[in-house]
Protein backbone atom coordinates (compact mmCIF):
# COMPACT_ATOMS: atom_id res chain seq x y z
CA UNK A 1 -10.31 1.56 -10.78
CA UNK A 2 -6.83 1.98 -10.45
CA UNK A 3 -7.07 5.07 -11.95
CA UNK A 4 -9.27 6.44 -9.37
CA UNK A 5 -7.17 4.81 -6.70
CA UNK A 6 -4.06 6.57 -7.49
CA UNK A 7 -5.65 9.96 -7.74
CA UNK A 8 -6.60 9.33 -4.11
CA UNK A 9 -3.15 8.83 -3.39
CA UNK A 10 -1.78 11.47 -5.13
CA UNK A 11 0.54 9.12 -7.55
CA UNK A 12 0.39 8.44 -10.91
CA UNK A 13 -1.75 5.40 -12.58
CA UNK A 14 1.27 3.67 -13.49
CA UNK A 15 3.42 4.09 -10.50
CA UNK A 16 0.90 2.27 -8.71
CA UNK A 17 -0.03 -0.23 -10.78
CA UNK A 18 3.62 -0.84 -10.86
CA UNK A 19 3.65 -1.04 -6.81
CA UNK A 20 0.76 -3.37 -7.40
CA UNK A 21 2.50 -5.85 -9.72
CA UNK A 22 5.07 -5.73 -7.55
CA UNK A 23 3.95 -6.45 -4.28
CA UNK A 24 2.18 -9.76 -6.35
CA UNK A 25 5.18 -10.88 -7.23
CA UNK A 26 6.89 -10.62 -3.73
CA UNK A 27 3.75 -12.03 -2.61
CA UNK A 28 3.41 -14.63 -5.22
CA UNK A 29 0.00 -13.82 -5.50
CA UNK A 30 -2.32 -12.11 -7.90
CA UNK A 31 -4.57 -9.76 -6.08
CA UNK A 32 -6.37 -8.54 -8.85
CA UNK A 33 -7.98 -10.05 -11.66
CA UNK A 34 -8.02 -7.21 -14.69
CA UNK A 35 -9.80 -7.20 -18.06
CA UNK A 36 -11.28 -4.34 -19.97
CA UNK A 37 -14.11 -3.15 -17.61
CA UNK A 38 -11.61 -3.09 -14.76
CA UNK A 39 -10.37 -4.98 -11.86
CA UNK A 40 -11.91 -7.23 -9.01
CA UNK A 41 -10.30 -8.72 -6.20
CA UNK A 42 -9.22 -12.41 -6.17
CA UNK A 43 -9.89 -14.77 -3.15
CA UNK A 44 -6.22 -14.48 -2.25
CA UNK A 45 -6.19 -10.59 -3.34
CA UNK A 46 -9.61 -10.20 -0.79
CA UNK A 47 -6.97 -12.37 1.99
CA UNK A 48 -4.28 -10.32 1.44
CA UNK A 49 -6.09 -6.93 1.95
CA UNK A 50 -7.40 -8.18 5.63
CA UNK A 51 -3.95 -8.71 6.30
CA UNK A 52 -2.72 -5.54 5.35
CA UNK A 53 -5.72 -3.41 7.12
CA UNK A 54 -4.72 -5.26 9.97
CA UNK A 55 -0.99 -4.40 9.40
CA UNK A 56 -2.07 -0.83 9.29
CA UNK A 57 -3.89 -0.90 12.27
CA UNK A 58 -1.32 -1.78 14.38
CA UNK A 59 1.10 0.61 12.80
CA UNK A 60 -1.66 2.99 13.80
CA UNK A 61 -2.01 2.00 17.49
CA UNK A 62 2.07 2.33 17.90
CA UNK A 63 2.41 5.52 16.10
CA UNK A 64 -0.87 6.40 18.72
CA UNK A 65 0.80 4.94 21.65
CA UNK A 66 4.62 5.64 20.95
CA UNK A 67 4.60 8.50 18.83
CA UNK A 68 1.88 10.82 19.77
CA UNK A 69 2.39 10.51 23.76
CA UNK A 70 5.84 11.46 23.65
CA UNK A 71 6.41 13.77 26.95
CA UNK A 72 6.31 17.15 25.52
CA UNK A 73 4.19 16.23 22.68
């Protein structure tokens, strides 16, 4: 839930469901479906999250190599 979800990330319920509903319209997408018993990923939504993991893997490996090796680090 995106309740849940937001507790994880220490943010409020609404500011990320605002940061959701943004990002679909930037995207132009609708990641999530939502009714009453919750939310479930669309086809595109399910796309657009293997993008992003990928996204912040990489941002990972260059914070790893760049960041973390710095001499005197």
């Amino acid at each position: 839930s995106i309740t849940e979800a937001a507790k994880l990330l220490f943010i409020s319920q609404p500011s990320l469901s605002n940061s959701i509903k943004e990002t679909e319209k930037e995207a132009g997408i609708t990641i999530f479906l939502r009714n009453r018993t919750g939310i479930t990923l669309t086809k595109e939504g399910t796309e657009f999250l293997g993008y992003a993991r990928q996204v912040i893997q990489q941002m990972e490996l260059l914070v790893d190599r760049y960041v973390t090796n710095l001499p005197g680090k």
